[in-house]
Protein backbone atom coordinates (compact mmCIF):
# COMPACT_ATOMS: atom_id res chain seq x y z
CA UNK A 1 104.84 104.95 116.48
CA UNK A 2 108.58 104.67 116.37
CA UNK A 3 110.32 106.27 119.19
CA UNK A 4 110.60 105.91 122.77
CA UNK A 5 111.85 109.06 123.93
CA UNK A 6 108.93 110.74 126.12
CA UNK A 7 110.96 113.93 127.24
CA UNK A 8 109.76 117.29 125.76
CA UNK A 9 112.48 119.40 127.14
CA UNK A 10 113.96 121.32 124.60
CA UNK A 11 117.62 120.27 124.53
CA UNK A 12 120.44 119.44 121.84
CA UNK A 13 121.11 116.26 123.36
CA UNK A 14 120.07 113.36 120.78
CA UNK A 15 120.16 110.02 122.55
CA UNK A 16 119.64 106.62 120.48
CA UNK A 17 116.22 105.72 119.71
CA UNK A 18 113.94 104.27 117.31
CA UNK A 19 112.51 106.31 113.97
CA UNK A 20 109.87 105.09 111.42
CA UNK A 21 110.33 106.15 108.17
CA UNK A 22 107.96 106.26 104.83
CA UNK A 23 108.33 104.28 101.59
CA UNK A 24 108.59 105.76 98.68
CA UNK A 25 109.73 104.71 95.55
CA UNK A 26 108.99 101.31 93.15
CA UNK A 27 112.45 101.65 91.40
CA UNK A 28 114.54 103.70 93.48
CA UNK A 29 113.93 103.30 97.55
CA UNK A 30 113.73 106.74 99.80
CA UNK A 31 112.92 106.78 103.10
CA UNK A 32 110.91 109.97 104.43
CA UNK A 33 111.36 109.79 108.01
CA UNK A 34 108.46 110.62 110.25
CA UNK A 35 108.95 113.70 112.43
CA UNK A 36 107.75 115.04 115.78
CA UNK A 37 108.27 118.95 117.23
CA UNK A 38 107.49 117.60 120.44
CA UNK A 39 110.57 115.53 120.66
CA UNK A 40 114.41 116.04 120.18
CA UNK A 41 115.19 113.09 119.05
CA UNK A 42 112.53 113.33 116.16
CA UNK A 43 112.55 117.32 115.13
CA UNK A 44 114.34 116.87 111.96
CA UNK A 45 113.27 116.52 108.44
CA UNK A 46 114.97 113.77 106.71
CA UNK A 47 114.78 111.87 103.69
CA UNK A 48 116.96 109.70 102.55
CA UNK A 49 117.75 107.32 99.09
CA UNK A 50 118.87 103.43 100.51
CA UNK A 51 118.84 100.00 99.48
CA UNK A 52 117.10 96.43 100.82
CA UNK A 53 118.14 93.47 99.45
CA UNK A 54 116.23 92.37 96.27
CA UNK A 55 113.75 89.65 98.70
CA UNK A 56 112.86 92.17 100.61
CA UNK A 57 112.82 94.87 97.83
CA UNK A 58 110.57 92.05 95.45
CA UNK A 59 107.61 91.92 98.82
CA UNK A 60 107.70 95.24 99.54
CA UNK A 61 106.88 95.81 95.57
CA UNK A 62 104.44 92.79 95.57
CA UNK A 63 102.57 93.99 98.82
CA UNK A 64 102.60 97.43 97.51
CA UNK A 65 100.45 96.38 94.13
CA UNK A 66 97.79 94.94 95.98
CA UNK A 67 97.76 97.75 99.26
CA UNK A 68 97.59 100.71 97.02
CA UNK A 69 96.26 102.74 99.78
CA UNK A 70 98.11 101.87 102.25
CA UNK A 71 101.29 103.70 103.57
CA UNK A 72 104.64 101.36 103.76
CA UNK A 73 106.68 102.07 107.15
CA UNK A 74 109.82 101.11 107.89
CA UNK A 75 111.69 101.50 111.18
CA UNK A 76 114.54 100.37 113.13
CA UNK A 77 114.81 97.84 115.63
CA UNK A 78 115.05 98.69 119.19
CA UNK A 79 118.18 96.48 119.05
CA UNK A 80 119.64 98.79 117.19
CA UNK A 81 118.70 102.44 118.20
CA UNK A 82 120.90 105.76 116.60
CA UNK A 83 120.20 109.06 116.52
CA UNK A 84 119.64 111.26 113.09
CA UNK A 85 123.10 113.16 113.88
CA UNK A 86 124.39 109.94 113.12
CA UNK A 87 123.34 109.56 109.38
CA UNK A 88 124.16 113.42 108.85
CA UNK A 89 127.99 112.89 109.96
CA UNK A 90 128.36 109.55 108.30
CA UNK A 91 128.64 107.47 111.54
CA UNK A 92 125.79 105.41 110.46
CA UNK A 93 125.60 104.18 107.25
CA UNK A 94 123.47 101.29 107.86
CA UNK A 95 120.91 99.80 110.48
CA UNK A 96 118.46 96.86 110.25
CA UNK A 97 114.65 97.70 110.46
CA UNK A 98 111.15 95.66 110.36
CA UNK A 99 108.69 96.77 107.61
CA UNK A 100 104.60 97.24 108.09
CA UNK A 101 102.18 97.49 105.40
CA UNK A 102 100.65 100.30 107.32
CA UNK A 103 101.33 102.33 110.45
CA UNK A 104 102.31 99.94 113.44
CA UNK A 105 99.94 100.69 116.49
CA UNK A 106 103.56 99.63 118.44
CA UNK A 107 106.33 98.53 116.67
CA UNK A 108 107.54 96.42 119.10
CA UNK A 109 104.59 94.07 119.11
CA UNK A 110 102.80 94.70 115.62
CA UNK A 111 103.90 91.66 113.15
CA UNK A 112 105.55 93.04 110.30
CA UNK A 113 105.74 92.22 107.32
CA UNK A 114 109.03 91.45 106.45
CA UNK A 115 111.62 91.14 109.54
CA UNK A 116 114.83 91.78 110.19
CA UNK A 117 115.88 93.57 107.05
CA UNK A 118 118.81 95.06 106.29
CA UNK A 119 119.09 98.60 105.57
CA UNK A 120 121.80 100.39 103.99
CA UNK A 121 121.57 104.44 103.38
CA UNK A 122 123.08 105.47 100.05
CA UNK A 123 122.68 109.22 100.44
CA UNK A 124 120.91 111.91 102.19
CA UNK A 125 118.37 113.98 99.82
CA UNK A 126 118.08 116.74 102.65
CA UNK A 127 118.37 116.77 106.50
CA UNK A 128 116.94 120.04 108.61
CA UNK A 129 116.62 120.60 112.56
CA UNK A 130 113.64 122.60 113.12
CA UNK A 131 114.28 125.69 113.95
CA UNK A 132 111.83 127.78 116.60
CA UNK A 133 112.68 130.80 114.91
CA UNK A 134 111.53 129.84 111.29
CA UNK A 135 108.48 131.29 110.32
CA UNK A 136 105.95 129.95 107.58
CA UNK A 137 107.09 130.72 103.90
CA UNK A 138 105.33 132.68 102.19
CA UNK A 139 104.14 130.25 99.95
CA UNK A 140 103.85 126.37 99.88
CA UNK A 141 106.63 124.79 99.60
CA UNK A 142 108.05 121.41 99.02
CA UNK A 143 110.92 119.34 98.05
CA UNK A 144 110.73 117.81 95.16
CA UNK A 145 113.20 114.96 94.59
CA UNK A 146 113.67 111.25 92.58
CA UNK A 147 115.32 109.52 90.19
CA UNK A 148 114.55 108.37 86.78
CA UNK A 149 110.46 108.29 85.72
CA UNK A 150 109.67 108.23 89.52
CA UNK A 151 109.20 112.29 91.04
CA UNK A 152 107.91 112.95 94.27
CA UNK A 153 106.86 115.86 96.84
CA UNK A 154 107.29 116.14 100.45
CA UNK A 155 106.58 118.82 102.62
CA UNK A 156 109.01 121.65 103.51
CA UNK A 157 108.26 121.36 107.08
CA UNK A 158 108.84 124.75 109.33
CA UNK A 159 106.88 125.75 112.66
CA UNK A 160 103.98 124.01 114.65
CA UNK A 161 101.59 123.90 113.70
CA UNK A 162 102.43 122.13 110.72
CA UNK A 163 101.35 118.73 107.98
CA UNK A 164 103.39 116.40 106.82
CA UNK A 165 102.70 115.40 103.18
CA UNK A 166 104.41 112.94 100.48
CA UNK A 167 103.50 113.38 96.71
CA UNK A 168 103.92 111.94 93.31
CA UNK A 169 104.60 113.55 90.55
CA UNK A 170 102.81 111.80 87.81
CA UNK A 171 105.26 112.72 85.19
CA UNK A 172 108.40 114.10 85.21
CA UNK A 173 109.01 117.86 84.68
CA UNK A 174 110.96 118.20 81.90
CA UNK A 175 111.89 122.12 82.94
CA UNK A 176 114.37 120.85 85.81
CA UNK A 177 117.58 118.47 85.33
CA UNK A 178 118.21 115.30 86.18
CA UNK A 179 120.98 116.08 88.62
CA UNK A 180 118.53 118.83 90.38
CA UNK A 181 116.03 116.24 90.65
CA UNK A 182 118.50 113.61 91.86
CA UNK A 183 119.65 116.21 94.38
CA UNK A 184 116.51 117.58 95.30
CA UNK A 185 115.24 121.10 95.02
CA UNK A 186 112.70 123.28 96.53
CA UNK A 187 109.21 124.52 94.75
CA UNK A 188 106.53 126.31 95.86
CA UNK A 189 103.11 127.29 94.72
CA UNK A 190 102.72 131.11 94.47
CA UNK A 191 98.94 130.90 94.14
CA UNK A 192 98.59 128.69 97.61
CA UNK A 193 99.35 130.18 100.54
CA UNK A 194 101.47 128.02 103.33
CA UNK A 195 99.50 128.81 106.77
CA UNK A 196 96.72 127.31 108.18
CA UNK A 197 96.85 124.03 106.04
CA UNK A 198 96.09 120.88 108.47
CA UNK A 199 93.84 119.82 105.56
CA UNK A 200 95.45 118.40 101.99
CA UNK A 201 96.02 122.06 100.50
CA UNK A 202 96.31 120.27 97.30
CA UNK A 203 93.14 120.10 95.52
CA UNK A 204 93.85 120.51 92.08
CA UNK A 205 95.97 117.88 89.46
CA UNK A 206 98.27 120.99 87.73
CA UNK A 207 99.80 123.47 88.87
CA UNK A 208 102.65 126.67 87.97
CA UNK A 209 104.95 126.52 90.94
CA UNK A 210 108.60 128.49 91.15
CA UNK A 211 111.91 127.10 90.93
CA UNK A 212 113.55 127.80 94.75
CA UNK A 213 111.12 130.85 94.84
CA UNK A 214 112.39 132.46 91.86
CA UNK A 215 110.93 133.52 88.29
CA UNK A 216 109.27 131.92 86.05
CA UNK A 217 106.42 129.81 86.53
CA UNK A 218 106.62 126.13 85.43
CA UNK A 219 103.96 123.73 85.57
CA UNK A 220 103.55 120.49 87.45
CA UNK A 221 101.13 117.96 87.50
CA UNK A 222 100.56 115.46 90.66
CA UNK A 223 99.40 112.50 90.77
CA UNK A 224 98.45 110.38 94.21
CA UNK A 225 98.99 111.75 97.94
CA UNK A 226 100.66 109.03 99.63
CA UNK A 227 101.01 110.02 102.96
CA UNK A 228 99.44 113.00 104.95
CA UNK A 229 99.55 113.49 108.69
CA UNK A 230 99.30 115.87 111.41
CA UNK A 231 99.05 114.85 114.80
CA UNK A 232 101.77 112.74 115.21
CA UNK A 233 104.21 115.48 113.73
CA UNK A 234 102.12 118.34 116.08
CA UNK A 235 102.75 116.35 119.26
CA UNK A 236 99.47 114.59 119.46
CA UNK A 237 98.95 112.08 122.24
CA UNK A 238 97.99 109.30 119.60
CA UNK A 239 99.17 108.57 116.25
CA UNK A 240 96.36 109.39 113.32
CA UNK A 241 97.20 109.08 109.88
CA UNK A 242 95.02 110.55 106.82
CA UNK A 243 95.78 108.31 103.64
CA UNK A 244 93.97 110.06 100.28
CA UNK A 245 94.20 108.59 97.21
């Protein structure tokens, strides 16, 4: 679990601190960073395109062939704490972080798998505060973001209770343009409604979803769920993680 903030208060103050992040990507890296309500320091949604350098870029790959079902953290050192702020203004624009082929029961003391690496941030897809006045949508929602043949979904995250949920897309749609995808957009699915979901709401391989809410319906098909979680994001006293495949 990557933090070490224990203070629930709700305050604006940030202070430096250590944040896990997920893996996503074979060809192009993102980083979908793990979030918490129950902490300051953690209550944003963040995801990020970086880089590694190619050694640590060429295990992660290797690693990732033969752990298929297995979720890919990576996190900062706490030798090197910052705050999300940081990224958003452009104060931080690179950190160095371990990497575990799976979640770290304590990333101070788990052995990772590849150590010390450096991590630079090339651009943020999207970064949100939660806010305690946003209700659910009225629909589920996601992001939907990548580059080149590789799409993926995460979560639009809004009130606790709440999931947190990574996606692929198993092929592109060809309905939205590069440069939205790059960017990322929101989508939601009309016919699935967003409250109440601590399960995987996503049960079927196709479906029509909307363009930032709007008219008309375009189809998507998905292909594996990566990552889904809900306690750690909810404010659970232990860190439980619900890999599907």
């Amino acid at each position: 679990m990557m933090c070490q903030n224990t203070s629930n208060m709700l305050t604006p103050l940030n202070t430096p601190d250590q944040h896990g992040f997920v893996m996503i990507g074979t060809q192009i890296l993102f980083l979908d960073h793990l979030p918490m309500f129950s902490m300051e320091n953690h209550k944003f949604q963040l995801i990020l395109r970086a880089s590694i350098p190619r050694y640590a870029m060429d295990i992660y790959l290797m690693e990732k062939r033969t752990n298929k079902d297995k979720p890919f953290i990576l996190g900062n050192l706490n030798t090197n704490l910052f705050t999300l702020p940081q990224i958003k203004n452009g104060q931080l624009t690179s950190f160095i972080a371990d990497i575990f082929c799976g979640v770290p029961t304590d990333p101070n003391s788990d052995k990772p798998l590849i150590h010390n690496v450096p991590v630079v941030i090339e651009r943020i897809i999207h970064y949100r505060h939660f806010s305690e006045q946003f209700d659910y949508p009225s629909s589920l929602t996601y992001l939907l973001f990548g580059q080149g043949t590789e799409v993926f979904l995460s979560h639009y995250i809004t009130r606790k209770p709440n999931f947190h949920q990574i996606v692929e897309v198993s092929s592109v749609p060809d309905w939205l343009p590069a440069e939205l995808i790059e960017s990322g957009v929101l989508i939601n699915i009309p016919s699935l409604s967003e409250k109440n979901n601590l399960n995987n709401p996503l049960k079927e391989e196709k479906y029509d979803v909307q363009y930032e809410g709007g008219v008309p319906l375009y189809p998507l098909t998905l292909g594996t769920t990566m990552w889904f979680e809900t306690d750690h994001l909810n404010g659970e006293h232990y860190f439980k993680k619900i890999i599907e495949g």
